[in-house]
C-alpha atoms as a PDB file:
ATOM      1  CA  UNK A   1     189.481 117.153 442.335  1.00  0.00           C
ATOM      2  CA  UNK A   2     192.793 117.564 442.832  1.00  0.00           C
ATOM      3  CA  UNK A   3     193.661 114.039 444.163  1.00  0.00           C
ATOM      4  CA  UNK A   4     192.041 112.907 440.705  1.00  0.00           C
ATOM      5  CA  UNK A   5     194.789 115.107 438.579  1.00  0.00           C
ATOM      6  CA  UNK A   6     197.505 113.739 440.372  1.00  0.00           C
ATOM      7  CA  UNK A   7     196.794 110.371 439.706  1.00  0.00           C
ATOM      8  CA  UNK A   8     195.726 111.075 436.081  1.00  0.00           C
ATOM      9  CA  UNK A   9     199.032 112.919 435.802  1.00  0.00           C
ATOM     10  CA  UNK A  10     200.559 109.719 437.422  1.00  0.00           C
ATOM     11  CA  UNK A  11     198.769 107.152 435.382  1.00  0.00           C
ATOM     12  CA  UNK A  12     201.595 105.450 432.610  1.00  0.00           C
ATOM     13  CA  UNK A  13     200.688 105.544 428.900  1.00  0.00           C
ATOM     14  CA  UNK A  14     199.148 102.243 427.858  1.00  0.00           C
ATOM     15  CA  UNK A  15     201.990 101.001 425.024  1.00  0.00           C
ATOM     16  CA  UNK A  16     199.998  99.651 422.232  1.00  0.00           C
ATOM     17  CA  UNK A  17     201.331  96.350 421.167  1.00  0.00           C
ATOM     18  CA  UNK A  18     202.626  96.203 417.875  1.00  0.00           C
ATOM     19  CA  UNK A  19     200.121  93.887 415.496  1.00  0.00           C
ATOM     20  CA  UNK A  20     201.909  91.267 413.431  1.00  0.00           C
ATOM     21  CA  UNK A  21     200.687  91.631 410.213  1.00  0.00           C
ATOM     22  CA  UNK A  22     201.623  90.081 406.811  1.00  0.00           C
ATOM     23  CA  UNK A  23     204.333  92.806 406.173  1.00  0.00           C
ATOM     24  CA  UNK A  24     205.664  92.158 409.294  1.00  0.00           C
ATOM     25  CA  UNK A  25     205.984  88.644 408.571  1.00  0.00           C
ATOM     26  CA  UNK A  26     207.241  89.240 405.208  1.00  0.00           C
ATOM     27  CA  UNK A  27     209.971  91.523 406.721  1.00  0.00           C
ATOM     28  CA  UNK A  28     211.007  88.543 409.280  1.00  0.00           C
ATOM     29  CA  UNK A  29     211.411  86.252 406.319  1.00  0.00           C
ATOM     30  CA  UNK A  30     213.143  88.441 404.238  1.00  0.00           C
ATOM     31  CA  UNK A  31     215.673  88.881 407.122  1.00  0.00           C
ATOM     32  CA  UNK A  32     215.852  85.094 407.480  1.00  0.00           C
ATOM     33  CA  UNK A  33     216.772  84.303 403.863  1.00  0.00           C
ATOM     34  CA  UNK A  34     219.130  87.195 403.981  1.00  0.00           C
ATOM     35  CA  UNK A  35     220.987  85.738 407.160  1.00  0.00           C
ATOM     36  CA  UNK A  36     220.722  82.428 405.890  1.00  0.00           C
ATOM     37  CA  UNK A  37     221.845  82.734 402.560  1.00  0.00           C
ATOM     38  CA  UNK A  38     225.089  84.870 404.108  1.00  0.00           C
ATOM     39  CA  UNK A  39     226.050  82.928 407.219  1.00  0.00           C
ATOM     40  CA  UNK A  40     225.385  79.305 405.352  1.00  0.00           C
ATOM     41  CA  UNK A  41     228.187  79.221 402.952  1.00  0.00           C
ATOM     42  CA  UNK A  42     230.550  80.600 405.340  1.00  0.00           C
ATOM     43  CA  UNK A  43     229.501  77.820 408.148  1.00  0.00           C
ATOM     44  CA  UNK A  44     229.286  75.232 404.990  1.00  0.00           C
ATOM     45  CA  UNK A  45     232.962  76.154 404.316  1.00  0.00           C
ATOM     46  CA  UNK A  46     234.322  75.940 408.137  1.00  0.00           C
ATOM     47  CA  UNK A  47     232.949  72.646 408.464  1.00  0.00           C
ATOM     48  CA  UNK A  48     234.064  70.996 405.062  1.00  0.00           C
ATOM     49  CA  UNK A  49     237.421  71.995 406.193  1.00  0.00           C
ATOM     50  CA  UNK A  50     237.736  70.213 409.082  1.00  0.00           C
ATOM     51  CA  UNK A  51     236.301  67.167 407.619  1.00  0.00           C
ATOM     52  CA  UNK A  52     238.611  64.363 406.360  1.00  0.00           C
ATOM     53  CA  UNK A  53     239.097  63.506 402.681  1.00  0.00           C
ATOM     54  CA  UNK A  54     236.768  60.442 402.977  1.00  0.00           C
ATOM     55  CA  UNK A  55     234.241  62.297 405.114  1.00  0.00           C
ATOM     56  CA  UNK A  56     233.801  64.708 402.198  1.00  0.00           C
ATOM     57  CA  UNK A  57     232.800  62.355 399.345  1.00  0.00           C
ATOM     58  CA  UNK A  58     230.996  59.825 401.955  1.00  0.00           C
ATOM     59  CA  UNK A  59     227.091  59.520 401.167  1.00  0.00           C
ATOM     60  CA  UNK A  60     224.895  60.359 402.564  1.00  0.00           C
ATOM     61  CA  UNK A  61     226.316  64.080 403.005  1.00  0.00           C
ATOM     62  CA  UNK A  62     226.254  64.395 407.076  1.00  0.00           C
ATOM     63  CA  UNK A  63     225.912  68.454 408.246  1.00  0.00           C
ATOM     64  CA  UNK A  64     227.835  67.849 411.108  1.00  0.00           C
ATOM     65  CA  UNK A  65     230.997  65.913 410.412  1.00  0.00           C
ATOM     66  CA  UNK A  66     231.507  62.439 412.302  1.00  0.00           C
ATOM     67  CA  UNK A  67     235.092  63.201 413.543  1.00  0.00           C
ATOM     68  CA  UNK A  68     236.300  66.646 413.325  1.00  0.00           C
ATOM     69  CA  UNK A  69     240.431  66.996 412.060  1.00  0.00           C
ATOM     70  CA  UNK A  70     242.793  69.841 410.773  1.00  0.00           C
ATOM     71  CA  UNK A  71     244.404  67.188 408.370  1.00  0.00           C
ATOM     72  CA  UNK A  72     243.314  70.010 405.919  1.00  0.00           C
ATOM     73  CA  UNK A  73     245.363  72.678 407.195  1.00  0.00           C
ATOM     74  CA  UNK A  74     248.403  71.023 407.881  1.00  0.00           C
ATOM     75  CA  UNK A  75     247.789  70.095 404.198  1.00  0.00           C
ATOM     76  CA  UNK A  76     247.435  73.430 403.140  1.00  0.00           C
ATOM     77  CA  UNK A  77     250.747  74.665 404.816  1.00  0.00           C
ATOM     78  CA  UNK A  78     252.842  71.436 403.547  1.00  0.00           C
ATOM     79  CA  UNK A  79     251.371  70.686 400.004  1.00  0.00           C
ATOM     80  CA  UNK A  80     250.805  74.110 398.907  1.00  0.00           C
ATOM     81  CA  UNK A  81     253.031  77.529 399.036  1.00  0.00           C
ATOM     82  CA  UNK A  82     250.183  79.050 400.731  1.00  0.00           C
ATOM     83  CA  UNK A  83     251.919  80.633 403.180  1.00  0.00           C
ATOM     84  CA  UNK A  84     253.644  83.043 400.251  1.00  0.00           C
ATOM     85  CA  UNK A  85     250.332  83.544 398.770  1.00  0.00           C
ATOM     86  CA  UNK A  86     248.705  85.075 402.377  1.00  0.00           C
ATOM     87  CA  UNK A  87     252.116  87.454 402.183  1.00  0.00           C
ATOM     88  CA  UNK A  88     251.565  88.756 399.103  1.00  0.00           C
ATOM     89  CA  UNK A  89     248.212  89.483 399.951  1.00  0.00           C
ATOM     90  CA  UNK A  90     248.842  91.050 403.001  1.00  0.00           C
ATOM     91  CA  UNK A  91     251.529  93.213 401.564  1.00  0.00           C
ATOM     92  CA  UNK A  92     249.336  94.398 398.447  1.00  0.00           C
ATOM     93  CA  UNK A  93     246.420  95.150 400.695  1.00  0.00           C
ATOM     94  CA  UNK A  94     248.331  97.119 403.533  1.00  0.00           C
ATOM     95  CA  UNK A  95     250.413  98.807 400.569  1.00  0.00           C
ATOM     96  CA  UNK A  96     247.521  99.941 398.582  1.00  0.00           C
ATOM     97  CA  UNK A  97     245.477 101.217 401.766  1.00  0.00           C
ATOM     98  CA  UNK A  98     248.585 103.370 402.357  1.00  0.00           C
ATOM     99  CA  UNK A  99     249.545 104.474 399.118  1.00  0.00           C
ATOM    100  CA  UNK A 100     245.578 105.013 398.343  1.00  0.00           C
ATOM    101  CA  UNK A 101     244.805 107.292 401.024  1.00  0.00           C
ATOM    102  CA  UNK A 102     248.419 109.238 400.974  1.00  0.00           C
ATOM    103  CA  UNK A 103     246.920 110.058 397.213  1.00  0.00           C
ATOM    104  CA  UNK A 104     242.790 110.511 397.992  1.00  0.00           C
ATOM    105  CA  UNK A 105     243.595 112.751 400.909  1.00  0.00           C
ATOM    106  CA  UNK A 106     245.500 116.067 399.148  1.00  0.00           C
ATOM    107  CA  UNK A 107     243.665 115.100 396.212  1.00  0.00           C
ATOM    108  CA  UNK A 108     240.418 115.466 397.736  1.00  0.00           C
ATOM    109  CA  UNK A 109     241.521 118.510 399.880  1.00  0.00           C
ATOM    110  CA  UNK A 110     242.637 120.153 396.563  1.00  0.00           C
ATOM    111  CA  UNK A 111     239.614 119.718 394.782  1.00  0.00           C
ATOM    112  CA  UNK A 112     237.087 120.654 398.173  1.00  0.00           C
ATOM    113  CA  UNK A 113     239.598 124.211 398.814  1.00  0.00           C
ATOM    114  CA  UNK A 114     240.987 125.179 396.017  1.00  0.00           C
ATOM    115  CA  UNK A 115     239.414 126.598 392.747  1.00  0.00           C
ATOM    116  CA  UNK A 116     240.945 125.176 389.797  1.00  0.00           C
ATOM    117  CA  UNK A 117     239.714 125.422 386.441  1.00  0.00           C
ATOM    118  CA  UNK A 118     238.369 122.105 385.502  1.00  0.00           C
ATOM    119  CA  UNK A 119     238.572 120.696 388.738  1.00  0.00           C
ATOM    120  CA  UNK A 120     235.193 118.458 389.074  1.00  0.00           C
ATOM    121  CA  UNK A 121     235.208 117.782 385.313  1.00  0.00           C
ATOM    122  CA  UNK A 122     238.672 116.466 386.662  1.00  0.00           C
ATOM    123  CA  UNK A 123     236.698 114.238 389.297  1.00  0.00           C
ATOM    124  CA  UNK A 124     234.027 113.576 387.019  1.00  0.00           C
ATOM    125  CA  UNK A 125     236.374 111.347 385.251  1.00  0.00           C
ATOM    126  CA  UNK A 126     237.702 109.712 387.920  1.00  0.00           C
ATOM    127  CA  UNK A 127     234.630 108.673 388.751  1.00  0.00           C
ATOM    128  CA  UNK A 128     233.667 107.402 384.699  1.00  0.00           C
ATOM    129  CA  UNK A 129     237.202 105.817 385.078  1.00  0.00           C
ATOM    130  CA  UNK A 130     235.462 103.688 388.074  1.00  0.00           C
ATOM    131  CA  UNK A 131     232.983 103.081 386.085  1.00  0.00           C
ATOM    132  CA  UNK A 132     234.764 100.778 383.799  1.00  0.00           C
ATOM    133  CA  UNK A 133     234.450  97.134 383.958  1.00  0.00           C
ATOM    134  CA  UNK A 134     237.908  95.938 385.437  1.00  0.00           C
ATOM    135  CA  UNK A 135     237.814  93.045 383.356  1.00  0.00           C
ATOM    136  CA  UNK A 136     238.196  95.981 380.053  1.00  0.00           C
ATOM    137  CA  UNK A 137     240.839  97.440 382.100  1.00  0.00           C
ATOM    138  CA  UNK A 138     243.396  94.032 382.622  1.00  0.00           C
ATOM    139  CA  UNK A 139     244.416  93.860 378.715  1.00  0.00           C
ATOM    140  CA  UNK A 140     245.385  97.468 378.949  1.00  0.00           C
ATOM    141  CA  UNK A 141     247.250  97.271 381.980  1.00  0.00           C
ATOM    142  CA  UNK A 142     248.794  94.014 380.968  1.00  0.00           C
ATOM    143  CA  UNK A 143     250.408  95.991 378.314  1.00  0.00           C
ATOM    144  CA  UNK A 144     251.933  98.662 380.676  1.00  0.00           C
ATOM    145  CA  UNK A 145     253.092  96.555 383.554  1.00  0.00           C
ATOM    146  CA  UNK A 146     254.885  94.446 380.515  1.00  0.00           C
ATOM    147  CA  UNK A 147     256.617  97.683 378.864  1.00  0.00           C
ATOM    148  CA  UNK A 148     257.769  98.809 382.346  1.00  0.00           C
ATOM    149  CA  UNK A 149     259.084  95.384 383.165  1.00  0.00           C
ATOM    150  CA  UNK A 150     256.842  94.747 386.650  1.00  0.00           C
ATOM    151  CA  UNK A 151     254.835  92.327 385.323  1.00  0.00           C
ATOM    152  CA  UNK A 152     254.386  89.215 387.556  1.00  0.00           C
ATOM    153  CA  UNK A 153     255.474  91.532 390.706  1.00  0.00           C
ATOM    154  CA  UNK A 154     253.613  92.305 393.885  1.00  0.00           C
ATOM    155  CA  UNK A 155     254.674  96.225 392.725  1.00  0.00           C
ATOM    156  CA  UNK A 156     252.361  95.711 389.349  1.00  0.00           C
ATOM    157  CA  UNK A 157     249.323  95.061 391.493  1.00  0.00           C
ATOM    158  CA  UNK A 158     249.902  97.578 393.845  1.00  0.00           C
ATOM    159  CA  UNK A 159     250.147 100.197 391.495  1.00  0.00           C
ATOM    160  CA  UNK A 160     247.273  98.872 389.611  1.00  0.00           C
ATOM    161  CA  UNK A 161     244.889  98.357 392.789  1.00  0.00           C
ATOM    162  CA  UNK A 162     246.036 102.052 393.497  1.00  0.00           C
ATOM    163  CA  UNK A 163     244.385 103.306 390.532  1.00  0.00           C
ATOM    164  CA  UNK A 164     241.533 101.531 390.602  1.00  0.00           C
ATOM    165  CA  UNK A 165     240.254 102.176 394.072  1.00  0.00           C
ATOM    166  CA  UNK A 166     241.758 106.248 394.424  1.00  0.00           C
ATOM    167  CA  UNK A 167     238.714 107.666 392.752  1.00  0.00           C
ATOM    168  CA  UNK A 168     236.201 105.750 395.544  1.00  0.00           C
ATOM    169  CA  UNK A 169     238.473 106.718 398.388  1.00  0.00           C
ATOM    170  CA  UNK A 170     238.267 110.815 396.976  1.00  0.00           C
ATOM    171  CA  UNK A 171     234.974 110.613 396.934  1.00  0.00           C
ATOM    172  CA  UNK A 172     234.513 109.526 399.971  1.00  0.00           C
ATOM    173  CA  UNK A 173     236.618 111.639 401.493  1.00  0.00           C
ATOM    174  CA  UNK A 174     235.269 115.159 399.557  1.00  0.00           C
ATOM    175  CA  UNK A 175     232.067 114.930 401.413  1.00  0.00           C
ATOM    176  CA  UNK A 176     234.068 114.963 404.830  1.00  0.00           C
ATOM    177  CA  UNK A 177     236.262 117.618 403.553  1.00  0.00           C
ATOM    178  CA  UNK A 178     233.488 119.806 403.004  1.00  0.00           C
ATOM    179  CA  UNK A 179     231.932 119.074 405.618  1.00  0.00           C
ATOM    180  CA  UNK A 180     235.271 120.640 407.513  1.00  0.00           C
ATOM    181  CA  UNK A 181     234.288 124.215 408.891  1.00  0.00           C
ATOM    182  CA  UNK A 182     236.865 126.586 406.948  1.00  0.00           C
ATOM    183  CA  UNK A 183     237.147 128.610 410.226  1.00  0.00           C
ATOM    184  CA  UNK A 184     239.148 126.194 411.810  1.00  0.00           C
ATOM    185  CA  UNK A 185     241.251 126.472 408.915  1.00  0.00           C
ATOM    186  CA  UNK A 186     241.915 129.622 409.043  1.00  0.00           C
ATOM    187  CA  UNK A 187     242.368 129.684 412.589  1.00  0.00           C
ATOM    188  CA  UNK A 188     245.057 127.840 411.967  1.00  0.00           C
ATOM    189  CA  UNK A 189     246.730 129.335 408.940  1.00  0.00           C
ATOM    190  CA  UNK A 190     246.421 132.729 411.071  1.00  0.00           C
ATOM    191  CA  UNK A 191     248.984 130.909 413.854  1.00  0.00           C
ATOM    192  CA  UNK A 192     251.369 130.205 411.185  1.00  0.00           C
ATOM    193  CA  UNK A 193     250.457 127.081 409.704  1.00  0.00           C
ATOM    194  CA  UNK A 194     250.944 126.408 405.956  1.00  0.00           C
ATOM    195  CA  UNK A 195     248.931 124.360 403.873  1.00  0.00           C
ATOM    196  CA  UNK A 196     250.404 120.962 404.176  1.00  0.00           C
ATOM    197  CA  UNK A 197     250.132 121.310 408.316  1.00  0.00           C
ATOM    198  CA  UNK A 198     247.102 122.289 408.134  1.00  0.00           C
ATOM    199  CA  UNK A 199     246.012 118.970 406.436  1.00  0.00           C
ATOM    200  CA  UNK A 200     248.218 116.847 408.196  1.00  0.00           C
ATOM    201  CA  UNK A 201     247.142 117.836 411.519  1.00  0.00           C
ATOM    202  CA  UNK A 202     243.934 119.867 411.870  1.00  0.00           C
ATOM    203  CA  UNK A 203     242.241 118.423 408.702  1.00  0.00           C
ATOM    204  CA  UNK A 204     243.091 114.802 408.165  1.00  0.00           C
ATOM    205  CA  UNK A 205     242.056 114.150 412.392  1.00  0.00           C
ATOM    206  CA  UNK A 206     238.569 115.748 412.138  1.00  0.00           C
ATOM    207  CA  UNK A 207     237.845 113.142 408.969  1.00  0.00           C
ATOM    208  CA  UNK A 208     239.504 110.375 410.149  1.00  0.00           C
ATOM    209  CA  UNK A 209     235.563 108.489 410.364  1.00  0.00           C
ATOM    210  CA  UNK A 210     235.770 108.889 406.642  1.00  0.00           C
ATOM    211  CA  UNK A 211     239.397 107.625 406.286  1.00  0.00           C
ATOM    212  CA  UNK A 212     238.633 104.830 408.369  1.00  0.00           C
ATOM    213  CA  UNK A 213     235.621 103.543 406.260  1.00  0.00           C
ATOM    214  CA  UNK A 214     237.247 103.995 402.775  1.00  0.00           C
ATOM    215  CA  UNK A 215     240.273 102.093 404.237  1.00  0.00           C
ATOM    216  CA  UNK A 216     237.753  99.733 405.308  1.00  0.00           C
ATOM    217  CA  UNK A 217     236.239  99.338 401.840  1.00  0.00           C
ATOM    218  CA  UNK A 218     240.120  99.480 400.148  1.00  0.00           C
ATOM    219  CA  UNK A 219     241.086  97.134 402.109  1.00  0.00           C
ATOM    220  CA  UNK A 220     238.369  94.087 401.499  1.00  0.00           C
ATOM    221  CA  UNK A 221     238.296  94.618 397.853  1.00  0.00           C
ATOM    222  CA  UNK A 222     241.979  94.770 397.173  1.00  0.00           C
ATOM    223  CA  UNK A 223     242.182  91.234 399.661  1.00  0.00           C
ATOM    224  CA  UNK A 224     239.516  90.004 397.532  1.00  0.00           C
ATOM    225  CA  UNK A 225     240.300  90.619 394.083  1.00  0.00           C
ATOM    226  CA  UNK A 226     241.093  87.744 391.909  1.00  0.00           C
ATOM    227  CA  UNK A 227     240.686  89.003 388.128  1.00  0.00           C
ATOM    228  CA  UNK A 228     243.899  91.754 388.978  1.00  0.00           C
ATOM    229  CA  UNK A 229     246.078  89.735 390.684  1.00  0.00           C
ATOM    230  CA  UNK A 230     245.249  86.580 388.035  1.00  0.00           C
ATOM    231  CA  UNK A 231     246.580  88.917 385.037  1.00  0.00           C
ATOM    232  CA  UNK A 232     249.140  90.776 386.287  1.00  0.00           C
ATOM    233  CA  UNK A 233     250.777  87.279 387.990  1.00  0.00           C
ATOM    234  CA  UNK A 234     252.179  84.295 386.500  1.00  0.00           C
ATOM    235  CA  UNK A 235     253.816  82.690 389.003  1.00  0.00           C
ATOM    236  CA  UNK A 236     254.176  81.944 393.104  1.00  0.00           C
ATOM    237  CA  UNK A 237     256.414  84.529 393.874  1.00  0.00           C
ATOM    238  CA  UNK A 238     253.985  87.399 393.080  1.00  0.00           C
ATOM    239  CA  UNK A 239     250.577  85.401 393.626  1.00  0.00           C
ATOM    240  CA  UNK A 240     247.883  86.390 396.352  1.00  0.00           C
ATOM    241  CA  UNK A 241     245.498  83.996 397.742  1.00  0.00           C
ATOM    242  CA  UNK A 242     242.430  84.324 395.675  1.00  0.00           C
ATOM    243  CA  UNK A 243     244.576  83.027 392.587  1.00  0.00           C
ATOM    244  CA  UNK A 244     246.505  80.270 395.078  1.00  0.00           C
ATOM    245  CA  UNK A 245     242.954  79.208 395.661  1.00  0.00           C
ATOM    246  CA  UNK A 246     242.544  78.188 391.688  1.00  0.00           C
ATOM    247  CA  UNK A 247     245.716  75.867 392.288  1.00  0.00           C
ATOM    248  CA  UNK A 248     243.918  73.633 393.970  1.00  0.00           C
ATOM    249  CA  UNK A 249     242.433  72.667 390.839  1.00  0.00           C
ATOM    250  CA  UNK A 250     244.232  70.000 389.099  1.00  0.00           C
ATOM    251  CA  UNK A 251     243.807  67.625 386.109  1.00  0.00           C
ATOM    252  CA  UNK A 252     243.205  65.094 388.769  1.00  0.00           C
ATOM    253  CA  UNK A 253     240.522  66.617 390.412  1.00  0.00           C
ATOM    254  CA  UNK A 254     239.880  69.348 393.078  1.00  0.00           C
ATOM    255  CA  UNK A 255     241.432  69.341 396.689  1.00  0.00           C
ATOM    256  CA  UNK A 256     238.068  70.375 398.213  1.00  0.00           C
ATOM    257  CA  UNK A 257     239.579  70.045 401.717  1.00  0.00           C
ATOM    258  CA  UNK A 258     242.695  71.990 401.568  1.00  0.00           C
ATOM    259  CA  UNK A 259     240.514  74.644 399.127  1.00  0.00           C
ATOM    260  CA  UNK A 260     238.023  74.778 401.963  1.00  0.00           C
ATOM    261  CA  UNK A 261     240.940  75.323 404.725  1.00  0.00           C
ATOM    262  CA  UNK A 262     242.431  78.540 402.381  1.00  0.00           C
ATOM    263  CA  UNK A 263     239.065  79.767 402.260  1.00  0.00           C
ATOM    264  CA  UNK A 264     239.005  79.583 405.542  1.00  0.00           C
ATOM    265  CA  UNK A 265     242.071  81.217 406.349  1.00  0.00           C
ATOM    266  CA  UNK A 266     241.126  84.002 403.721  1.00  0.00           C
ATOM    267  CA  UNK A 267     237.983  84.491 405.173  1.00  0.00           C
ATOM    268  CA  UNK A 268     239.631  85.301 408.844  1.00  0.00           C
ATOM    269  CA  UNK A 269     241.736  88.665 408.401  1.00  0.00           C
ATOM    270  CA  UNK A 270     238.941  90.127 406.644  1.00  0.00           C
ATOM    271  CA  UNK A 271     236.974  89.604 409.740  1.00  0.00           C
ATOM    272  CA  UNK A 272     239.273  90.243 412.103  1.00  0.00           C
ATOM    273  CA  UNK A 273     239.956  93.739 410.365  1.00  0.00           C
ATOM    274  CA  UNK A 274     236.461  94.795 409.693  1.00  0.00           C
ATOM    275  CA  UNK A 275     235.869  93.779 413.503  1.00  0.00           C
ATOM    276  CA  UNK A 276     238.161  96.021 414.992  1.00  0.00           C
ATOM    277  CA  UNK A 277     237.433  98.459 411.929  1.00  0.00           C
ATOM    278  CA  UNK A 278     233.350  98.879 412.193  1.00  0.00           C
ATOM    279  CA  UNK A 279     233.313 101.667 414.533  1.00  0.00           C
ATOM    280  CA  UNK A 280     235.092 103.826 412.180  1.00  0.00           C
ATOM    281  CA  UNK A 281     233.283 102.440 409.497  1.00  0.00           C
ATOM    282  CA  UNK A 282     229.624 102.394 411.103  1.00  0.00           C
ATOM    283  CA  UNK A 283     230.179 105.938 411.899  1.00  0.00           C
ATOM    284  CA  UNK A 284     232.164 107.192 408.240  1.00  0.00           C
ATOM    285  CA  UNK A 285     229.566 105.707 406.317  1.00  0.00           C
ATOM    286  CA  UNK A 286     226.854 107.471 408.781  1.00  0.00           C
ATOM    287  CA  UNK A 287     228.034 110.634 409.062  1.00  0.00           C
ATOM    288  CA  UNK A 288     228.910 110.512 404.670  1.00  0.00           C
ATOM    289  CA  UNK A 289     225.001 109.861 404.895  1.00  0.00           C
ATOM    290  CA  UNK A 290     224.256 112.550 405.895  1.00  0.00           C
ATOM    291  CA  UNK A 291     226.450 115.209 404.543  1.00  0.00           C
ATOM    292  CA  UNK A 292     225.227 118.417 403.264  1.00  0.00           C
END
């Protein structure tokens, strides 16, 4: 008898395979198309680019092209200022991650610690302010950047970038905040520290998850924005990529090879920073999740 319980105790578990039923199928396909319809235009674009001019008007279309070439980037480089165009981006982007989060951070602090009379009706309008179409936002801030005299200057759409993405990035960062036991605060304050070092180094390292992912996020939009920069700007000296892109478009036609190479070349910091980024971001936006 007890020979039998030991080897019913030993006996595994029989694992019950998994039937594949029509919402299973339908879940595979949906991931497919997703994939697909993600990955394609982004392979689509690497291989137009290394494809010579005649290649890319030659019919029938071939997928894979016959003899691969970086004609198109040296073209890029030599026919085009695109080399200014990938500095301006990279200094609006880096200077409105900074400037964003040297804002969101105090901001958001004040509004999670302190009690101020009409403070979330305060944040309630940032967040309506989001709200707004950016396209009903470029007349108006046309206007300003003009009376101040920094239109067509990197300056005009870092300022303006600022103000449109600080109201995401407090969000964001209230939840963690919160989330922020007020002991440790206190423990803290108790040893002397004032308000400012207490955010600077006890607060701002316990959300730095949450900094990380609205960077993240402040980041790729602010690369990415064309509508902004393609108001504010006028001419190559203040110009980010997304509106050097549009100069590839000419009366004589459209430079699909050397359009395809900048896209390219766009396409690879984002990547490389959302690579190196996706810890902090996987785990911001994880832990935000589940806040509260």
């Amino acid at each position: 008898m007890t020979e039998a319980v030991i080897v019913g105790a030993r006996a595994k578990p029989k694992r019950r395979r998994r039937r594949f039923t029509a919402g299973i199928a339908g879940q595979y396909l949906s991931l497919v198309l997703t994939v697909t319809l993600t990955v394609f235009p982004l392979v689509w674009l690497f291989l137009t680019s290394i494809r010579s001019s005649a290649d890319i008007f030659s019919v029938p279309v071939h997928i894979i092209p016959e003899t691969a070439t970086l004609i198109q980037y040296v073209s890029v480089f030599t026919q085009y200022d695109t080399l200014g165009y990938v500095w301006n981006t990279v200094i609006v982007s880096v200077a409105t991650v900074v400037l964003v989060h040297l804002l969101a951070i105090p901001c958001a602090y004040a509004l999670s610690r302190f009690r101020m009379p009409g403070a979330m009706l305060i944040f309630g309008l940032l967040l309506i302010m989001r709200m707004i179409p950016v396209i009903a936002l470029a007349i108006p801030l046309f206007a300003v950047f003009a009376g101040m005299g920094l239109l067509d200057t990197v300056w005009a759409l870092i300022l303006a970038h600022t103000a449109a993405k600080l109201p995401v990035a407090i969000w964001l960062l209230l939840g963690f905040i919160q989330d922020v036991p007020k002991e440790i605060e206190e423990a803290a304050q108790s040893d002397g520290a004032g308000t400012v070092r207490t955010l600077v180094q006890i607060v701002t390292p316990l959300i730095a998850p949450g900094v990380g992912a609205s960077a993240v996020i402040t980041f790729l939009f602010t690369w990415n924005d064309l509508l902004l920069a393609l108001t504010l700007t006028s001419s190559k000296a203040a110009q980010t990529l997304p509106v050097g892109l549009t100069n590839f478009v000419s009366q004589f036609g459209i430079d699909w090879g050397a359009m395809s190479a900048a896209g390219v070349l766009m396409v690879i910091p984002t990547l490389v920073f959302v690579w190196f980024a996706q810890g902090l971001l996987v785990k911001g936006l994880t832990t935000g999740a589940v806040r509260g």
